[in-house]
C-alpha atoms as a PDB file:
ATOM      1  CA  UNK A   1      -6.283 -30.658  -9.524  1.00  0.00           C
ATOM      2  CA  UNK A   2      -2.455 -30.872  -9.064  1.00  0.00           C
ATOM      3  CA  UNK A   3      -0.401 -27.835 -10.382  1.00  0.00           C
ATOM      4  CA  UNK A   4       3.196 -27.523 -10.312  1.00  0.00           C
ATOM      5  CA  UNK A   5       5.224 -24.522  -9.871  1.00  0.00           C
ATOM      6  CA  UNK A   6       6.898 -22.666  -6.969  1.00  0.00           C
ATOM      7  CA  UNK A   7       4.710 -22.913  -3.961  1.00  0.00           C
ATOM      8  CA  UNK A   8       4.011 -21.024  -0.974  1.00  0.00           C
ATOM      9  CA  UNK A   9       1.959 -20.080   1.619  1.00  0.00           C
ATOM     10  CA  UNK A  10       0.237 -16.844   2.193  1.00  0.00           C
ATOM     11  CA  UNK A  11       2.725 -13.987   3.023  1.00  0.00           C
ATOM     12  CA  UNK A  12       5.599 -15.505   1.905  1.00  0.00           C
ATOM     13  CA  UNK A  13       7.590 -14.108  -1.208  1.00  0.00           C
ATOM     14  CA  UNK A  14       7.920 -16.501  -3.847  1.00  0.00           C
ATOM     15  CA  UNK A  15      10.267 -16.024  -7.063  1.00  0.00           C
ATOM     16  CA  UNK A  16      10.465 -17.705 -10.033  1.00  0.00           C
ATOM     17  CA  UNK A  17      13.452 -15.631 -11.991  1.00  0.00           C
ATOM     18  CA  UNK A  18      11.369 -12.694 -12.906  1.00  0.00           C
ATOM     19  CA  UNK A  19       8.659 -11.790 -10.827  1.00  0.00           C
ATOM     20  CA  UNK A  20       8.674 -11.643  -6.940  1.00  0.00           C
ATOM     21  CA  UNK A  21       4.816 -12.211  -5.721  1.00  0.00           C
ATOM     22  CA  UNK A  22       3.261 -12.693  -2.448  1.00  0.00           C
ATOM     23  CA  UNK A  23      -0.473 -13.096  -1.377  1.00  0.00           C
ATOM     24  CA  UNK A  24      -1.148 -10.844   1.701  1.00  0.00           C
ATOM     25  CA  UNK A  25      -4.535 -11.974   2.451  1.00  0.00           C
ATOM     26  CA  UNK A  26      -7.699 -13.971   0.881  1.00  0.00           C
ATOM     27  CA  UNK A  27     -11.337 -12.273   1.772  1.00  0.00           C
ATOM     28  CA  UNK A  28     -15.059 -12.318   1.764  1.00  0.00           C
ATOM     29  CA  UNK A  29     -16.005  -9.539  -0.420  1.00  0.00           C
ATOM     30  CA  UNK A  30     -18.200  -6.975   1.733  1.00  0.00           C
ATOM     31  CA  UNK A  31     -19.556  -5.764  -1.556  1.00  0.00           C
ATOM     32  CA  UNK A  32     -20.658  -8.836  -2.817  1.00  0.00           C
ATOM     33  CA  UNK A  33     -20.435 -12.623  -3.568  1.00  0.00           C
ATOM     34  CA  UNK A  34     -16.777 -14.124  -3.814  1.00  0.00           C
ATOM     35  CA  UNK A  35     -13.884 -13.153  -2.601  1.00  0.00           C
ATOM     36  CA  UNK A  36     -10.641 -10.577  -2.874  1.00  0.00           C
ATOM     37  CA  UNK A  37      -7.039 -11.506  -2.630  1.00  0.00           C
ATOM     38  CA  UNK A  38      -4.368  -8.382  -1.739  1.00  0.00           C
ATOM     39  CA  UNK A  39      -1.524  -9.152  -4.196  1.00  0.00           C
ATOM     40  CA  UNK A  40       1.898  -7.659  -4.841  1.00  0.00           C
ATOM     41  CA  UNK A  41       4.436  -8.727  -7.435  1.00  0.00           C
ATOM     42  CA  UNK A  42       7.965  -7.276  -8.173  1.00  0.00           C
ATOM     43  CA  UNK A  43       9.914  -7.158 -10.864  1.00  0.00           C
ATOM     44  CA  UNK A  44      12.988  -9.572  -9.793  1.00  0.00           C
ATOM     45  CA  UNK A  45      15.450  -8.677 -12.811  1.00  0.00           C
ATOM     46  CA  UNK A  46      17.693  -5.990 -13.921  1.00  0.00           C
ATOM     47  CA  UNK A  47      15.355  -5.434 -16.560  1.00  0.00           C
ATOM     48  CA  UNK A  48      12.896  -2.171 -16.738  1.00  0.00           C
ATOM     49  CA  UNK A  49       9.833  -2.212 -18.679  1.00  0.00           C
ATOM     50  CA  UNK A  50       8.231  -5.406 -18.515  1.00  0.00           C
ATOM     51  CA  UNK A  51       4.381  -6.666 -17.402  1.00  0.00           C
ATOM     52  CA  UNK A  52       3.728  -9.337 -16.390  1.00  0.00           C
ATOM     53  CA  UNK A  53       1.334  -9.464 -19.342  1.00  0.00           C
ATOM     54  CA  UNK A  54       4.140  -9.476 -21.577  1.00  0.00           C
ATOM     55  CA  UNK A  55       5.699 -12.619 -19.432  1.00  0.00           C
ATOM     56  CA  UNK A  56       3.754 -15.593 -20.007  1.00  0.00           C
ATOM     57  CA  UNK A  57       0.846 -14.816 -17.993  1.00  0.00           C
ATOM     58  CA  UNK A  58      -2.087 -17.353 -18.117  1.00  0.00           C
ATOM     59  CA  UNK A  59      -4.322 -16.340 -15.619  1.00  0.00           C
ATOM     60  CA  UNK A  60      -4.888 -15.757 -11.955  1.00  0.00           C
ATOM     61  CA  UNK A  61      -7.202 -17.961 -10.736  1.00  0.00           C
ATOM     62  CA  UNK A  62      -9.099 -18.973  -6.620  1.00  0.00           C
ATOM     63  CA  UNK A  63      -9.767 -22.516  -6.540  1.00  0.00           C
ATOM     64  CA  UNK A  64     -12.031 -23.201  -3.490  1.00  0.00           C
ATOM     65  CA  UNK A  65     -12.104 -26.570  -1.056  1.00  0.00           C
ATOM     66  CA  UNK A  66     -15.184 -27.720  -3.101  1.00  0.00           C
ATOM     67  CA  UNK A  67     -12.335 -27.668  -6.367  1.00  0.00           C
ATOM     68  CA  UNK A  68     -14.534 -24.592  -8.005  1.00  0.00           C
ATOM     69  CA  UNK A  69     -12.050 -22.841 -10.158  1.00  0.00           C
ATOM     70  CA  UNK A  70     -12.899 -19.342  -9.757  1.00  0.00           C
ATOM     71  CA  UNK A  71     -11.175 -16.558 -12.335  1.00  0.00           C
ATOM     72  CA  UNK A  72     -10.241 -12.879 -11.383  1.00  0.00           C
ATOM     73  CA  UNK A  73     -12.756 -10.318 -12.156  1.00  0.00           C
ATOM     74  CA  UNK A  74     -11.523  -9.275 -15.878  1.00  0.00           C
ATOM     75  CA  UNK A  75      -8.247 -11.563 -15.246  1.00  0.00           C
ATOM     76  CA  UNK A  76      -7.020  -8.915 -13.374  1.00  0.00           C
ATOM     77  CA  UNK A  77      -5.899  -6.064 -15.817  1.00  0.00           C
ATOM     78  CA  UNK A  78      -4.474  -3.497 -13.533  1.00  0.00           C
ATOM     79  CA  UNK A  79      -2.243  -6.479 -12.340  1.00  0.00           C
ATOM     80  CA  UNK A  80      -1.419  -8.043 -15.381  1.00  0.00           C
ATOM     81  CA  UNK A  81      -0.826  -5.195 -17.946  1.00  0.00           C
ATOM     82  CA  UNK A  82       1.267  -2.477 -15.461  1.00  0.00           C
ATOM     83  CA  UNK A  83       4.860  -2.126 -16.434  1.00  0.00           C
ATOM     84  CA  UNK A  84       7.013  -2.986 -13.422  1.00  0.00           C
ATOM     85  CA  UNK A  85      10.833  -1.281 -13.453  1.00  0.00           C
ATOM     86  CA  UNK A  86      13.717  -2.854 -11.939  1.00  0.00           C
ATOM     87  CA  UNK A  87      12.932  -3.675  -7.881  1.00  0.00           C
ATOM     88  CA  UNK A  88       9.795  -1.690  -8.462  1.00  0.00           C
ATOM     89  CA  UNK A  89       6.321  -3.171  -7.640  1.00  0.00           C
ATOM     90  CA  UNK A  90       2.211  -3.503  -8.248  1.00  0.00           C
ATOM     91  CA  UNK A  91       0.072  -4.104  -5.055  1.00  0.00           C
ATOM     92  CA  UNK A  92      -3.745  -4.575  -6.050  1.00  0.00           C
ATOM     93  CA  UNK A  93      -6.626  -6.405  -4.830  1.00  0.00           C
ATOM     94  CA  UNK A  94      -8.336  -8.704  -7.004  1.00  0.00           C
ATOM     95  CA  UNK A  95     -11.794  -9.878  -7.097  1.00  0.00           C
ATOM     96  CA  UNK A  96     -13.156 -13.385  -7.635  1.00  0.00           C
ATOM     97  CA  UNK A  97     -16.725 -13.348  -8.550  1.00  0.00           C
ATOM     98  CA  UNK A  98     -18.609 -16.152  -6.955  1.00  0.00           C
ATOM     99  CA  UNK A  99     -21.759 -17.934  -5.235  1.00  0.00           C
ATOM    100  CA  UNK A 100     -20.025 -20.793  -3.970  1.00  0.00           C
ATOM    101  CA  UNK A 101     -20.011 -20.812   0.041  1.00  0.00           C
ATOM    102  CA  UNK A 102     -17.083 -22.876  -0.105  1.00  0.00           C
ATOM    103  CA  UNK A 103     -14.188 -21.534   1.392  1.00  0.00           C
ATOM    104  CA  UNK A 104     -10.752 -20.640  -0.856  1.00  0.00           C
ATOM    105  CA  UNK A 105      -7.994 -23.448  -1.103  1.00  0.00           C
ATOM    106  CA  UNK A 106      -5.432 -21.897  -3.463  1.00  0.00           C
ATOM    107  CA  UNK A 107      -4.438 -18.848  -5.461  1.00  0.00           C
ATOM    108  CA  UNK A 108      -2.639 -19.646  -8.780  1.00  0.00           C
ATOM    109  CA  UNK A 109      -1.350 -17.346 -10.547  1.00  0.00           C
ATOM    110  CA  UNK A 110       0.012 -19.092 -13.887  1.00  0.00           C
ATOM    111  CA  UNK A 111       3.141 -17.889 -16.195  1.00  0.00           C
ATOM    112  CA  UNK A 112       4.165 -20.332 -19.574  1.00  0.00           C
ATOM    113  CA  UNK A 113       7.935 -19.927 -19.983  1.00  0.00           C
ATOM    114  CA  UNK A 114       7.306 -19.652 -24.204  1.00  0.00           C
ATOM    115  CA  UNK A 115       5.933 -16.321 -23.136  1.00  0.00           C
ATOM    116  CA  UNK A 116       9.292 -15.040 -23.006  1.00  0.00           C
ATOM    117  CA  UNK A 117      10.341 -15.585 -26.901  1.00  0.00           C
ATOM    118  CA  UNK A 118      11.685 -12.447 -27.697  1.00  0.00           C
ATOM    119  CA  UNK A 119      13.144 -10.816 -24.427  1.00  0.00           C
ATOM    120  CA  UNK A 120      16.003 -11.319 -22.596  1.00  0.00           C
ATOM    121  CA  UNK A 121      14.358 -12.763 -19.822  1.00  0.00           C
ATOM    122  CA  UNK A 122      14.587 -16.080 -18.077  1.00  0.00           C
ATOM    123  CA  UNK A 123      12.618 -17.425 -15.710  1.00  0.00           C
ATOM    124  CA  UNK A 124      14.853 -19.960 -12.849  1.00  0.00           C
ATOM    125  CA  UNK A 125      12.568 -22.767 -12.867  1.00  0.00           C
ATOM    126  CA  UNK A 126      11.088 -25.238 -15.316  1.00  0.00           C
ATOM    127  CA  UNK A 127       7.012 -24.020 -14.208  1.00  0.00           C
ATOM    128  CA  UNK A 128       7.183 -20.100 -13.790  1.00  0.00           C
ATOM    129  CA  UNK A 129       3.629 -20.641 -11.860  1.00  0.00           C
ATOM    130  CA  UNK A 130       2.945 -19.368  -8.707  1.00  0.00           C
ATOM    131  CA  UNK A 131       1.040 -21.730  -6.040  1.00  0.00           C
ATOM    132  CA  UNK A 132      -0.197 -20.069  -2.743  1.00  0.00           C
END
């Protein structure tokens, strides 16, 4: 499953015109089957007010060596739905339900640039989605 977009490894900041985002760590939930990813995104633009929500956002989803696509627990509202002002961020940890003992591969978290009809935001690339 190939997905384009601006790719990274875990810890490093990525940016795609809007958001800043960067995966801290991937772990086996203690609570339970699956696993949790620490997040953060930041709002990249001189513009308050916006979600990422309100951006494009498709989904955040673990895909696993095994190529089990695994979606956040509720895709993630806390995340996806908190306004983020100008350099401000959102750090959360997101769960990713799941009995598959294989171990995780990839975090995608996916943006569509028609999202953005409407607001006077751009995003710098052609794919807005994240690839850890």
């Amino acid at each position: 499953m190939q997905q384009a977009g601006v790719e990274g490894k875990v810890g490093d900041w990525l940016f795609n015109g809007i958001w800043r985002f960067r995966v801290n760590s991937v772990t086996k939930q203690p609570e339970g089957p699956g696993w949790k990813a620490d997040v953060e995104i930041r709002n990249g633009t001189n513009f308050n007010g916006y979600a990422p929500g309100g951006t494009g956002w498709q989904g955040i989803t673990l895909v696993l060596v095994d190529g089990t696509i695994v979606s956040a627990r509720s895709d993630a509202p806390e995340f996806r739905d908190s306004a983020v002002n100008q350099a401000a961020g959102n750090q959360q940890t997101i769960f990713f339900d799941t009995d598959s003992a294989s171990e995780p591969d990839r975090l995608i978290l996916r943006f569509d640039p028609k999202g953005l009809e409407g607001t006077p935001l751009k995003f710098s690339t052609s794919d807005p989605t994240f690839r850890v």
